[in-house]
C-alpha atoms as a PDB file:
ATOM      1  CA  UNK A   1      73.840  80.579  53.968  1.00  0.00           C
ATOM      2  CA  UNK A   2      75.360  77.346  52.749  1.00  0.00           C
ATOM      3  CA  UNK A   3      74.223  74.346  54.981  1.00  0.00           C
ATOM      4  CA  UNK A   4      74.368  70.549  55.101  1.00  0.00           C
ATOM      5  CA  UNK A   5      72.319  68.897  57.100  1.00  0.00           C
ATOM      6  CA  UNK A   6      73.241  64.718  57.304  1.00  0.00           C
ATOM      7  CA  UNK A   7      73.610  61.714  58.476  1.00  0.00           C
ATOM      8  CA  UNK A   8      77.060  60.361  59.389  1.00  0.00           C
ATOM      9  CA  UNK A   9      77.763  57.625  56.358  1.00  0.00           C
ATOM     10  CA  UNK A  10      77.872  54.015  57.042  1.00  0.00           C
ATOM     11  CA  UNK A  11      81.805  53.259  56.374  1.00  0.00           C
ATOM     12  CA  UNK A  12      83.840  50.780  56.387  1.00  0.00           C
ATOM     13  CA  UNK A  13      86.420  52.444  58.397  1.00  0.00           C
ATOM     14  CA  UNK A  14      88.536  50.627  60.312  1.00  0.00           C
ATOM     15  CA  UNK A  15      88.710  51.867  64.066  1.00  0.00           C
ATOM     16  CA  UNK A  16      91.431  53.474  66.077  1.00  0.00           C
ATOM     17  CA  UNK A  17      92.095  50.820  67.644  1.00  0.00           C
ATOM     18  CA  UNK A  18      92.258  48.431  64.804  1.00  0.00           C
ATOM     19  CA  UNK A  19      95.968  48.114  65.253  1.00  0.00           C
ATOM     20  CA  UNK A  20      96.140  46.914  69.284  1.00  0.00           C
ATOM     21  CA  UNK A  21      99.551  44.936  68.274  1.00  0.00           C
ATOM     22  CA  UNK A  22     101.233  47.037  66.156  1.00  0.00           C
ATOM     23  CA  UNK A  23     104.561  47.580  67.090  1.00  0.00           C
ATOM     24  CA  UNK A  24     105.334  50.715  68.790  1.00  0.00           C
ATOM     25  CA  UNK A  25     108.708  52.650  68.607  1.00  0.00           C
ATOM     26  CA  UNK A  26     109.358  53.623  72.131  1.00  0.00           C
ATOM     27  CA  UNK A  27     112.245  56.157  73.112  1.00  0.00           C
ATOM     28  CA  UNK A  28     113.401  55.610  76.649  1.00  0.00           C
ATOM     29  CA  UNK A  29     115.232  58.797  77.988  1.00  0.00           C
ATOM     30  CA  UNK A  30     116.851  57.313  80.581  1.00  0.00           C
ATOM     31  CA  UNK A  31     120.333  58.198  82.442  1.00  0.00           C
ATOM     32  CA  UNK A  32     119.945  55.345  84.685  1.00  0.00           C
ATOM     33  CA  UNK A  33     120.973  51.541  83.009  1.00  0.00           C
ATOM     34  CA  UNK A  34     119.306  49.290  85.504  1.00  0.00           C
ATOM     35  CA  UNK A  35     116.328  51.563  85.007  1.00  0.00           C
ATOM     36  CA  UNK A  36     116.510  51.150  81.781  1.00  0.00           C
ATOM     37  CA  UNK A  37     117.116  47.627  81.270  1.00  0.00           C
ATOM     38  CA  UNK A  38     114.149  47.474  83.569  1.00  0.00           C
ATOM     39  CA  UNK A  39     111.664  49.560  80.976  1.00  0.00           C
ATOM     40  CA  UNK A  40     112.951  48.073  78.147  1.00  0.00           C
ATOM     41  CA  UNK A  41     111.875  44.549  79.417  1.00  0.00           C
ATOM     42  CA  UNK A  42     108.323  46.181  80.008  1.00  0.00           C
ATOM     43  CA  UNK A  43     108.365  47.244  76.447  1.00  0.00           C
ATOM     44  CA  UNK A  44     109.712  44.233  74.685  1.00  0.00           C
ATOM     45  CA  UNK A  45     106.777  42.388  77.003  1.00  0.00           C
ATOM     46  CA  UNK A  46     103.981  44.927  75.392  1.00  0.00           C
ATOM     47  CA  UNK A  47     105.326  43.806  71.752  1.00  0.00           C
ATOM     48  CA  UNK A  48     106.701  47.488  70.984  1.00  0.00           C
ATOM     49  CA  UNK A  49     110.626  48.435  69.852  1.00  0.00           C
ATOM     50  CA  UNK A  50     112.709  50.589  72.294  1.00  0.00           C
ATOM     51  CA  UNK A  51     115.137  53.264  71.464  1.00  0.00           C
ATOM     52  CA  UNK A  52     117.006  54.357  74.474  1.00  0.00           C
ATOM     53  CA  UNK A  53     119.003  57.955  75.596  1.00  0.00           C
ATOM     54  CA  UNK A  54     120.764  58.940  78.273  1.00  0.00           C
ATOM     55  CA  UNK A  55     119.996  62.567  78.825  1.00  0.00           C
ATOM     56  CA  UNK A  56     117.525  65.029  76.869  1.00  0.00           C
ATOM     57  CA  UNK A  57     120.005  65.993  74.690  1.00  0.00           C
ATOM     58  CA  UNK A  58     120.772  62.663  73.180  1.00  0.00           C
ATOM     59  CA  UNK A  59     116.847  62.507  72.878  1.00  0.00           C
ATOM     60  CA  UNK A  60     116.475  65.499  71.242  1.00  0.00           C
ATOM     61  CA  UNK A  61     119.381  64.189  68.770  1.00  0.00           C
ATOM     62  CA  UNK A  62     117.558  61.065  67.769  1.00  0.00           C
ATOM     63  CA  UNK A  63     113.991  62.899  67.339  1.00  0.00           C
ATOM     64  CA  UNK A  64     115.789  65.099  64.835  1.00  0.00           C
ATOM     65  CA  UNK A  65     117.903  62.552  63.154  1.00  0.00           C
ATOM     66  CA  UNK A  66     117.475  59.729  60.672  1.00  0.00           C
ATOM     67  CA  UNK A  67     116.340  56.970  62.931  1.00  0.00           C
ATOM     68  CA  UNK A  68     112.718  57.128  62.192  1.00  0.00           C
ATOM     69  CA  UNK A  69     109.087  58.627  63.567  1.00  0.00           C
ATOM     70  CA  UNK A  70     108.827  57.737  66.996  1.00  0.00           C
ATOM     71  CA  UNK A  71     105.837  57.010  68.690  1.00  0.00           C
ATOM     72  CA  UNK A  72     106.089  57.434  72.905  1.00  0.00           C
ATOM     73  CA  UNK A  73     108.350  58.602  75.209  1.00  0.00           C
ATOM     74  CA  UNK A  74     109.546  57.828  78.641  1.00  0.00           C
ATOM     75  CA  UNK A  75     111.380  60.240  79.922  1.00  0.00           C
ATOM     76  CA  UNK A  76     113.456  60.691  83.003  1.00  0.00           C
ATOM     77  CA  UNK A  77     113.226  63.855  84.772  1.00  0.00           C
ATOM     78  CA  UNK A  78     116.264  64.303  86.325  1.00  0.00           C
ATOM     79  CA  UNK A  79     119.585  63.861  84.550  1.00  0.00           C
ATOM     80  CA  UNK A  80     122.642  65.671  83.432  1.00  0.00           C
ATOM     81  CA  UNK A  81     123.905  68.040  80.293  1.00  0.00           C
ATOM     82  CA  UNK A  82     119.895  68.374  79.848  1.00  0.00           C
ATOM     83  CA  UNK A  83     117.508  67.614  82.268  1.00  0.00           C
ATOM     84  CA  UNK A  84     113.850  65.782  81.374  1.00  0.00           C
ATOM     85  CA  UNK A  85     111.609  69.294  81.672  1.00  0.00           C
ATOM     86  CA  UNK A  86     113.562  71.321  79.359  1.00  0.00           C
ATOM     87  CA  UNK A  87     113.676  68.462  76.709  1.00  0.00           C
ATOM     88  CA  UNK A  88     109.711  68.562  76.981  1.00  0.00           C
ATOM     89  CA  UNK A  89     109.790  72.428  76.474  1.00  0.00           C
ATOM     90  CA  UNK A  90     111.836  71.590  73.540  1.00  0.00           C
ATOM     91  CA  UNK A  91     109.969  68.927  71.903  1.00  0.00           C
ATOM     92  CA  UNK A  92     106.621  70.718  72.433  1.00  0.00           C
ATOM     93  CA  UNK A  93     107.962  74.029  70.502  1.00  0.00           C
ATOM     94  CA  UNK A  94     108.302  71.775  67.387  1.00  0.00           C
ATOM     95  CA  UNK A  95     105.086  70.993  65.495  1.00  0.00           C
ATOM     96  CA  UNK A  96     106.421  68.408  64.198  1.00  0.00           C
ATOM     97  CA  UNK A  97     107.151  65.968  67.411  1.00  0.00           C
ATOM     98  CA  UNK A  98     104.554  67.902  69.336  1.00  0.00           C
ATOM     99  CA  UNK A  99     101.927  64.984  69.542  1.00  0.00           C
ATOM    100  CA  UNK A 100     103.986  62.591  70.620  1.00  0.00           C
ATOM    101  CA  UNK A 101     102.682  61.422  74.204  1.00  0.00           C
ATOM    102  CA  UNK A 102     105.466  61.884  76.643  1.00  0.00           C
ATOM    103  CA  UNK A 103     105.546  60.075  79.844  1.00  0.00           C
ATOM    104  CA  UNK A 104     107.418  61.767  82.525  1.00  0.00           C
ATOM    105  CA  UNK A 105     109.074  59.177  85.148  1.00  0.00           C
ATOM    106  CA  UNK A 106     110.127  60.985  88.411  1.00  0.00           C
ATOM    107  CA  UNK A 107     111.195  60.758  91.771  1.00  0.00           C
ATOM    108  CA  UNK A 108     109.688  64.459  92.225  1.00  0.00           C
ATOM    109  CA  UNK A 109     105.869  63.177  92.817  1.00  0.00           C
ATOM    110  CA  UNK A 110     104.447  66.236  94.746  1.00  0.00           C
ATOM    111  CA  UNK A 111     102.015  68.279  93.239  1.00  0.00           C
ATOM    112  CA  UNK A 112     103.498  71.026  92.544  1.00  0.00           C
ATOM    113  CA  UNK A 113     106.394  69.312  90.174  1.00  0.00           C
ATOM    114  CA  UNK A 114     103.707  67.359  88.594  1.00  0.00           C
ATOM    115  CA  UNK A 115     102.108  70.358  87.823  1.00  0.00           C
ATOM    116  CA  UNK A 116     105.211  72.034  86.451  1.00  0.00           C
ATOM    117  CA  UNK A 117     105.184  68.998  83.911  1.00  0.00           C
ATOM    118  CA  UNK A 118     101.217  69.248  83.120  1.00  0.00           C
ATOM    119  CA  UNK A 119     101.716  72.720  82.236  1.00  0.00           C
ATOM    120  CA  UNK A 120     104.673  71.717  79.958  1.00  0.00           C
ATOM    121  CA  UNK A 121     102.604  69.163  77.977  1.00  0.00           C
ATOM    122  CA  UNK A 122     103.413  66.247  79.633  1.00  0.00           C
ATOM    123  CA  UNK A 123     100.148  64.395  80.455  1.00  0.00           C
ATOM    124  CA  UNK A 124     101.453  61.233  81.479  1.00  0.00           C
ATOM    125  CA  UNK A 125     103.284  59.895  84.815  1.00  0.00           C
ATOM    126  CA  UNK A 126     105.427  57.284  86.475  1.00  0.00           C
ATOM    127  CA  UNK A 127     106.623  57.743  90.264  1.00  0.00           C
ATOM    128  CA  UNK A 128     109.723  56.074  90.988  1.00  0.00           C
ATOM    129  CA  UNK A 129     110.608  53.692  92.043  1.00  0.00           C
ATOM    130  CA  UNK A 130     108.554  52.412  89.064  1.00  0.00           C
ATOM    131  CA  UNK A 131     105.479  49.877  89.711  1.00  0.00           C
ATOM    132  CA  UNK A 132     105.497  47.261  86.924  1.00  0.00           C
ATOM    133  CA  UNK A 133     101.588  47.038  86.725  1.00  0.00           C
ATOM    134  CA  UNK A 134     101.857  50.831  86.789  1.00  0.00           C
ATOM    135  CA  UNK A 135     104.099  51.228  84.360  1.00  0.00           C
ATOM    136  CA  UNK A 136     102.114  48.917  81.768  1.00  0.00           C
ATOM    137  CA  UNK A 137      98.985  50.335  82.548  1.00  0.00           C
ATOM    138  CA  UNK A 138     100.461  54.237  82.248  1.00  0.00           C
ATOM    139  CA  UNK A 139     102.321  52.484  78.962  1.00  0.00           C
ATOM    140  CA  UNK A 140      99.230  50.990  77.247  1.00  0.00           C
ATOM    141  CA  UNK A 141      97.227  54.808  77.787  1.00  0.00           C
ATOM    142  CA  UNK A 142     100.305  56.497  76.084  1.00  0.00           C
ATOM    143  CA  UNK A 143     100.402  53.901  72.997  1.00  0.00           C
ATOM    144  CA  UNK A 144      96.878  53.786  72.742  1.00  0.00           C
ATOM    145  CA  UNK A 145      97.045  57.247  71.971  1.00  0.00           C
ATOM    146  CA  UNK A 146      99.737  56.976  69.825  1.00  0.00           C
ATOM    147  CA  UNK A 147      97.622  54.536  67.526  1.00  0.00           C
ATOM    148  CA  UNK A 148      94.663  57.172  67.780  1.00  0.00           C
ATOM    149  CA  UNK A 149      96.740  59.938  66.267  1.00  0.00           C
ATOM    150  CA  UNK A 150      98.769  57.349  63.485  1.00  0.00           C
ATOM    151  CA  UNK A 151      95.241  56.403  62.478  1.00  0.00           C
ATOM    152  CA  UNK A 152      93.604  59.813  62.388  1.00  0.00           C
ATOM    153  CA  UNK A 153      96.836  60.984  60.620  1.00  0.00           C
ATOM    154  CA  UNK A 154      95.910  58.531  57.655  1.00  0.00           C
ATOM    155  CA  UNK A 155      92.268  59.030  58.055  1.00  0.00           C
ATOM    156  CA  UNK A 156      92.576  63.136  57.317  1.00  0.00           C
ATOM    157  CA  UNK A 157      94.398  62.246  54.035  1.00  0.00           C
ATOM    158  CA  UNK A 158      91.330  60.274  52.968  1.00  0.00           C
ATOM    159  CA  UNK A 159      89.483  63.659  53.251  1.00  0.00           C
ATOM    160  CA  UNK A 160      90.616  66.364  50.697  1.00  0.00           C
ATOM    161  CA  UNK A 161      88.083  68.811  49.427  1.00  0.00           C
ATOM    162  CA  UNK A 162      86.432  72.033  49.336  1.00  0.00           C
ATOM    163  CA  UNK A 163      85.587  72.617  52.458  1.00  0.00           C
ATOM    164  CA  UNK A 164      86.006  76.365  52.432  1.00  0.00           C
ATOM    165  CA  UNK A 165      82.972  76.274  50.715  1.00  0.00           C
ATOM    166  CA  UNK A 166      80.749  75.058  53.627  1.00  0.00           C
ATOM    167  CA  UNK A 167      79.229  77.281  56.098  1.00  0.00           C
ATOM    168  CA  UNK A 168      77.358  75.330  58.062  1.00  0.00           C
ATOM    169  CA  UNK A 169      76.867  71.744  58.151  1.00  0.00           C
ATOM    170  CA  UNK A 170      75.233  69.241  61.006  1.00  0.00           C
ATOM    171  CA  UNK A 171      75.988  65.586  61.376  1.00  0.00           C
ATOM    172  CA  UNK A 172      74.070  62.602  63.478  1.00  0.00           C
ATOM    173  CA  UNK A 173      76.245  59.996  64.248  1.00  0.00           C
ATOM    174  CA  UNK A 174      75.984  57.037  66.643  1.00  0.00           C
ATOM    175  CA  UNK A 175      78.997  54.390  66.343  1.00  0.00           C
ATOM    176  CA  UNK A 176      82.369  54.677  67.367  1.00  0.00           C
ATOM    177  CA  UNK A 177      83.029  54.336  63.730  1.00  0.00           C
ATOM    178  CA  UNK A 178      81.410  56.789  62.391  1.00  0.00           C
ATOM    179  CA  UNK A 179      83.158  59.302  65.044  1.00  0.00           C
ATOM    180  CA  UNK A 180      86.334  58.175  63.759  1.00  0.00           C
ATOM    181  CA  UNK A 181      85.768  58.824  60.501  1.00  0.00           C
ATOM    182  CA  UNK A 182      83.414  61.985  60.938  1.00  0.00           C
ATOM    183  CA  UNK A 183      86.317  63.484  63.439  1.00  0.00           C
ATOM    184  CA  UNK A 184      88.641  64.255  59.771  1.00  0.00           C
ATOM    185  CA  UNK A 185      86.186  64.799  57.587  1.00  0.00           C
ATOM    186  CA  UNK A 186      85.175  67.728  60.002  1.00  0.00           C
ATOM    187  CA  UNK A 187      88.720  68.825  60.599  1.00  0.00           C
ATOM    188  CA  UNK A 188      89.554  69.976  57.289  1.00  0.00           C
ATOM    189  CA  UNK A 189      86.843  73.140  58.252  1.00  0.00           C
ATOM    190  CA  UNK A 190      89.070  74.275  60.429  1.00  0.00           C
ATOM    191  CA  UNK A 191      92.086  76.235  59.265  1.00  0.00           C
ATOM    192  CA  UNK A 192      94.699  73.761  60.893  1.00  0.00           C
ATOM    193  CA  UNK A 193      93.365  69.863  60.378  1.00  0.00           C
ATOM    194  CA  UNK A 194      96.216  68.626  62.135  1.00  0.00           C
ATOM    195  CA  UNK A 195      96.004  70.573  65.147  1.00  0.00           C
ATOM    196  CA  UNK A 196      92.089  70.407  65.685  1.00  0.00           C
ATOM    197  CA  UNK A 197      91.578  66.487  64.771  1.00  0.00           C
ATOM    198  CA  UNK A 198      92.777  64.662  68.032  1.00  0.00           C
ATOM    199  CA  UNK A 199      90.510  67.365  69.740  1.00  0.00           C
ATOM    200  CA  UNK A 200      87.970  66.765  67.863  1.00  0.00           C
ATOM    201  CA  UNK A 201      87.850  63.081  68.219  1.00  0.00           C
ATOM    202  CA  UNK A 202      88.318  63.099  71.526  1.00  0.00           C
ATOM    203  CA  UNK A 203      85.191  65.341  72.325  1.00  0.00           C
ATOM    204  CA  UNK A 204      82.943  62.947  69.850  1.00  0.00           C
ATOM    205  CA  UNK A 205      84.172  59.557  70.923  1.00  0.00           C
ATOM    206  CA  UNK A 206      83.662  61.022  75.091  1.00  0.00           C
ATOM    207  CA  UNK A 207      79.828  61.841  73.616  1.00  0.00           C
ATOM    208  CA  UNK A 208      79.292  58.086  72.917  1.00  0.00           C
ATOM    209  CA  UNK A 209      81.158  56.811  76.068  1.00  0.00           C
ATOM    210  CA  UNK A 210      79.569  59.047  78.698  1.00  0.00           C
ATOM    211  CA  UNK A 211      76.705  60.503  76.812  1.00  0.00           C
ATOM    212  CA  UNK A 212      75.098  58.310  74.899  1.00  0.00           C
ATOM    213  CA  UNK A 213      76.744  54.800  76.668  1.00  0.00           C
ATOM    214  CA  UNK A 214      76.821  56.286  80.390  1.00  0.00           C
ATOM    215  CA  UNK A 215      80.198  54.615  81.281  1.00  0.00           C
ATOM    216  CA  UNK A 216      81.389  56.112  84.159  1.00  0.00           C
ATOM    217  CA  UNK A 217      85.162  57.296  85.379  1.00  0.00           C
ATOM    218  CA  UNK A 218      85.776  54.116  87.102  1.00  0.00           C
ATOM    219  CA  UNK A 219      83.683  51.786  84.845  1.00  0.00           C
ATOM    220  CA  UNK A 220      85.801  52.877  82.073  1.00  0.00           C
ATOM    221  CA  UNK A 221      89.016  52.925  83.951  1.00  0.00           C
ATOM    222  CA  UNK A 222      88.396  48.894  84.887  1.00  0.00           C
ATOM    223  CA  UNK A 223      87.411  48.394  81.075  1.00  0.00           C
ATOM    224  CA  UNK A 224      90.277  49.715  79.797  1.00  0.00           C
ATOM    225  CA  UNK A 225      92.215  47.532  82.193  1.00  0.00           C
ATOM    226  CA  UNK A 226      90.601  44.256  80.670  1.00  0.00           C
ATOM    227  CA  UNK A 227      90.800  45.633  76.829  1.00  0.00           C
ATOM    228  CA  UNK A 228      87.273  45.556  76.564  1.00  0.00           C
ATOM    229  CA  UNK A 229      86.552  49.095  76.557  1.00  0.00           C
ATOM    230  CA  UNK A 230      85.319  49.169  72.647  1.00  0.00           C
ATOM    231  CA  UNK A 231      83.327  45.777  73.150  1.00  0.00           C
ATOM    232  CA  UNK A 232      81.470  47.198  75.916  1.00  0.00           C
ATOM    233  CA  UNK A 233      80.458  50.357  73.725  1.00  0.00           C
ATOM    234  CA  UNK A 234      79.620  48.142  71.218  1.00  0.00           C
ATOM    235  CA  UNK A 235      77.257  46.012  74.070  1.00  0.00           C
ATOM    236  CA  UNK A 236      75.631  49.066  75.647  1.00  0.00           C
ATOM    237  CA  UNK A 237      74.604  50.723  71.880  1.00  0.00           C
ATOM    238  CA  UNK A 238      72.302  48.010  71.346  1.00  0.00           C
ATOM    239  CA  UNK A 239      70.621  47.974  74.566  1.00  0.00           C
ATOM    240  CA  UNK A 240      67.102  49.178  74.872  1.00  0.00           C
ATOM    241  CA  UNK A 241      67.563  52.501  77.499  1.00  0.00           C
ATOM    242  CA  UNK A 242      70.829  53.593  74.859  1.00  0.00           C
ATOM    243  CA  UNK A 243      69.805  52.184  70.985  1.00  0.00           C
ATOM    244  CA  UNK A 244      68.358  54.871  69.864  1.00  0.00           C
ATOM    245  CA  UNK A 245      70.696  58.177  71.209  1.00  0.00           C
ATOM    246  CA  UNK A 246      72.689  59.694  68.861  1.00  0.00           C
ATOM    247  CA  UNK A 247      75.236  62.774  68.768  1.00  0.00           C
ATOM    248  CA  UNK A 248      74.774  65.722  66.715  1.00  0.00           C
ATOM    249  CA  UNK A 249      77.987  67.679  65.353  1.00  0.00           C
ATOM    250  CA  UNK A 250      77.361  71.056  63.585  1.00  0.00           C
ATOM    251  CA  UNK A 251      80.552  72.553  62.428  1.00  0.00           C
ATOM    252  CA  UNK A 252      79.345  76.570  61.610  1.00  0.00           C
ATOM    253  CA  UNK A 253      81.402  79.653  60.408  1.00  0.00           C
ATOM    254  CA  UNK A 254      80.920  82.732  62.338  1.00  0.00           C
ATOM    255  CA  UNK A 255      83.226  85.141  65.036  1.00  0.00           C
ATOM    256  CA  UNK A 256      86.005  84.885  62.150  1.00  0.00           C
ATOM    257  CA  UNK A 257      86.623  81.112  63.015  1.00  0.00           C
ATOM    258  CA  UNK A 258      84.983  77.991  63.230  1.00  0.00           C
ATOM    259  CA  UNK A 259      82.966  76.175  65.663  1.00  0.00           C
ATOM    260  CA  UNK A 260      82.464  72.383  66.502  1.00  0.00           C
ATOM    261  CA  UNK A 261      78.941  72.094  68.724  1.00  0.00           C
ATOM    262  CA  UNK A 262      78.949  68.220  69.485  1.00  0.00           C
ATOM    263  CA  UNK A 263      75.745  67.256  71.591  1.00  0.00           C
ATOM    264  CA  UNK A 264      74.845  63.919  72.960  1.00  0.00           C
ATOM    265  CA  UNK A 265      71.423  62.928  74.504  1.00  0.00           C
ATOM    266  CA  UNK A 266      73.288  61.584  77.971  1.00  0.00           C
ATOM    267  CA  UNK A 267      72.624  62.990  81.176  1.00  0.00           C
ATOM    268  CA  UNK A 268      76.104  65.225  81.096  1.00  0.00           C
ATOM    269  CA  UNK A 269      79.398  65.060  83.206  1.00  0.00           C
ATOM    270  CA  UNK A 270      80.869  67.428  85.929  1.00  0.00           C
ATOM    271  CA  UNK A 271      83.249  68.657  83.104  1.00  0.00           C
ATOM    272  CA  UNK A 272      85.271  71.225  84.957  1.00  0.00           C
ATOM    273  CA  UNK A 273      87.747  69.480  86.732  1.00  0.00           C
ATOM    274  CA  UNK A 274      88.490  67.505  82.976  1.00  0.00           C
ATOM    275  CA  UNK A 275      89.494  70.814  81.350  1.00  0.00           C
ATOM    276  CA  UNK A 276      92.805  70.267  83.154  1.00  0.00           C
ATOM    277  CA  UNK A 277      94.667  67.550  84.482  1.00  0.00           C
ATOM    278  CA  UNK A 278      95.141  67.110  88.480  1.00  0.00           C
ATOM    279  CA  UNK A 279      98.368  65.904  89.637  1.00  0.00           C
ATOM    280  CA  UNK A 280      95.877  63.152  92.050  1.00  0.00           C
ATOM    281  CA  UNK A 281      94.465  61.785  88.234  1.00  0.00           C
ATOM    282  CA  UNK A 282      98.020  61.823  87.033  1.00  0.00           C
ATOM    283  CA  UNK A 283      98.922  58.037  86.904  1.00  0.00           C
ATOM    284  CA  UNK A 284      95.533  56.870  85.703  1.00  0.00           C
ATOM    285  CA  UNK A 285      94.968  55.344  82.552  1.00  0.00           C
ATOM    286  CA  UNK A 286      92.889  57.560  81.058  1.00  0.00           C
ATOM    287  CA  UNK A 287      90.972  61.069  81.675  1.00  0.00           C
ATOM    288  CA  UNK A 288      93.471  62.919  79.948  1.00  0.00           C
ATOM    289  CA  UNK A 289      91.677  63.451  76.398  1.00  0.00           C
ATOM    290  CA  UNK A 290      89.402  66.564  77.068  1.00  0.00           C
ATOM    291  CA  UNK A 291      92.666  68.668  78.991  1.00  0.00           C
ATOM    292  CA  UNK A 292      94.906  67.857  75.876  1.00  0.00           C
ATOM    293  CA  UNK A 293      91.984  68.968  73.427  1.00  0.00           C
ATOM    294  CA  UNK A 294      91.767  72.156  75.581  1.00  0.00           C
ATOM    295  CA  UNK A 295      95.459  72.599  75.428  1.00  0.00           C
ATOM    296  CA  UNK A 296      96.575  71.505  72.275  1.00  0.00           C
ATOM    297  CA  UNK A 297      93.746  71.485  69.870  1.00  0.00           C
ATOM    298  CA  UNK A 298      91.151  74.875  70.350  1.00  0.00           C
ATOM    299  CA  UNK A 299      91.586  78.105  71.390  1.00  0.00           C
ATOM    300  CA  UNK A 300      88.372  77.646  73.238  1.00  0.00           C
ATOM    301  CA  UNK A 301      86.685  74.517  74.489  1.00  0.00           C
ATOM    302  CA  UNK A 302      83.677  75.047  76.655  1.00  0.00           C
ATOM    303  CA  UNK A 303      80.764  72.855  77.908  1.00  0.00           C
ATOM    304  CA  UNK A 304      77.155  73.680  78.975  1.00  0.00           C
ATOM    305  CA  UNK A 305      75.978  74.095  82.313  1.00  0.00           C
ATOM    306  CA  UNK A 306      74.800  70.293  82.060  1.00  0.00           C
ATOM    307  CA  UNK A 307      77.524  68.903  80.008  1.00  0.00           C
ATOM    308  CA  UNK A 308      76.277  67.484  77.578  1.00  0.00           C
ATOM    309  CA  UNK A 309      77.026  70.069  74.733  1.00  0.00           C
ATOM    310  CA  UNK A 310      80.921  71.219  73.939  1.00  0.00           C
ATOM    311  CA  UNK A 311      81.578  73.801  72.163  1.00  0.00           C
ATOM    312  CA  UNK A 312      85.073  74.161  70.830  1.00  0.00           C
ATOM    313  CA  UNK A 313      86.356  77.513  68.810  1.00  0.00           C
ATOM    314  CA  UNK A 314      89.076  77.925  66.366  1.00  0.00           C
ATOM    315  CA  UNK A 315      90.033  81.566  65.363  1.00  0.00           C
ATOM    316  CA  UNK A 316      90.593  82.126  61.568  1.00  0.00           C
ATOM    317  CA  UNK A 317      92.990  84.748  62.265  1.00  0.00           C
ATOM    318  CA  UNK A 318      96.715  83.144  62.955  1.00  0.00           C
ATOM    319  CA  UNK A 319      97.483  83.843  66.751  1.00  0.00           C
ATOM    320  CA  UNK A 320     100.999  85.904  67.269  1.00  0.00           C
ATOM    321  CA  UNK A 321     103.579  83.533  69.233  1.00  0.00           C
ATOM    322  CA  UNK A 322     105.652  86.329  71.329  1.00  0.00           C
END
């Protein structure tokens, strides 16, 4: 048996977040004008570019044509020639718009129709009539992913190896940094390092918030709200009680597929109810990373009793779409 056994490196990676004013392209799909005048002012406010639509259809049309990669989308539920939920359906079947967070704005709020949308891929939501702190809080989630996944896009380029040739390998890592970078290197041991690397940064940067940091639902939830999120992180990893935890990663071969055991030294987290989103946890600014990494990313993604330990599975063998 091949194994590695190492410490994460010291990089000089730049984080995730590096990029906090970057301009966003936003596409508004919107049938609605004052509604949309009403977003777009939001937007411009944030510092991002809007594209606007009035139906799904339109939408769809600008995704596919020469405009340009775009980055969110708002999208209205209701409207005519093609209605919000079947444009989501749409985008989600192509792997190549797929990632793109999608906010859903609609009037239908009860928990069965935001459930409808969860189970379409849609992981963010606005009621109407739209809140304006809502809206930018919902807003700075959505492009705060979008960031993530530009950054670990040009991250897994970085990493381009051999990595068929490794059958087991374990990692200790401790920064935020070194998660970043550590997320793609590990990626490319898993047959599709596109579709496993959001997943798999998602479950190593939760290890150093709530394992190895302890920050809380609602602690994080106010941090995020004052952009201080990382800072914190960064405050609580030199304290005494957290200094010294780190994470361990092992990435082994085995089942014909791969695993990704990530372990942190926290007390653990009731991890059920985070495998999948609740409609009551829909508008909040965050607690959507371990659903979409159980959705999107594995074909399993388990926890221990405790929860300190996930275990995520990727089958070698390609799975038949019917």
């Amino acid at each position: 048996m091949r194994s590695i056994d190492m410490l994460a490196p010291d990089t000089n990676i730049v984080p995730f977040l590096r990029k906090e004013d970057e301009s966003l392209r936003i596409l508004v799909v919107e049938d609605n004008r004052i509604e949309r005048m009403f977003m777009e002012e939001q937007i411009k406010d944030l510092g991002h570019n809007m594209l606007a639509a009035e139906n799904g259809q339109e939408a769809l049309n600008l995704l596919s044509g020469p405009e340009g990669a775009i980055d969110v989308i708002l999208m209205d539920r209701m409207m005519p020639i093609m209605d919000g939920m079947t444009a989501v359906r749409k985008i989600k079947q192509d792997t190549r718009l797929r990632r793109i967070p999608i906010v859903m704005v609609t009037g239908a709020t009860s928990a069965r129709d935001m459930q409808e949308g969860i189970d379409a891929g849609v992981f963010y939501y606005l009621a109407k009539p739209v809140n304006e702190d809502v809206l930018k809080s919902v807003l700075a989630a959505a492009t705060r992913e979008a960031l993530q996944n530009k950054a670990l896009g040009e991250e897994l380029t970085r990493h381009q190896s051999s990595f068929n040739l490794i059958d087991t390998c374990k990692f200790k890592f401790h920064t935020l940094e070194e998660a970043e970078s550590l997320s793609a290197f590990m990626a490319h041991c898993f047959p599709d390092p596109q579709r496993v690397l959001p997943g798999l940064a998602e479950l190593m940067i939760n290890a150093i918030e709530h394992g190895s940091c302890e920050i809380g639902y609602e602690k994080k939830s106010s941090l995020i709200e004052s952009g201080t999120l990382r800072a914190e992180i960064k405050r609580r990893s030199a304290l005494t009680e957290y200094k010294d935890r780190f994470i361990e990663a092992v990435i082994t071969h085995k089942d014909n597929g791969v695993y990704a055991i990530i372990t942190d030294q926290g007390p653990g987290f009731s991890w059920k109810r985070y495998m999948n989103i609740e409609p009551a946890r829909a508008t909040d600014n965050h607690g959507r990373g371990i659903a979409q990494a159980n959705a999107l990313s594995f074909d399993k993604l388990t926890y221990n009793e405790k929860g300190n330990q996930a275990i995520a599975y990727v089958s070698k063998t390609p799975q038949i779409q019917w």
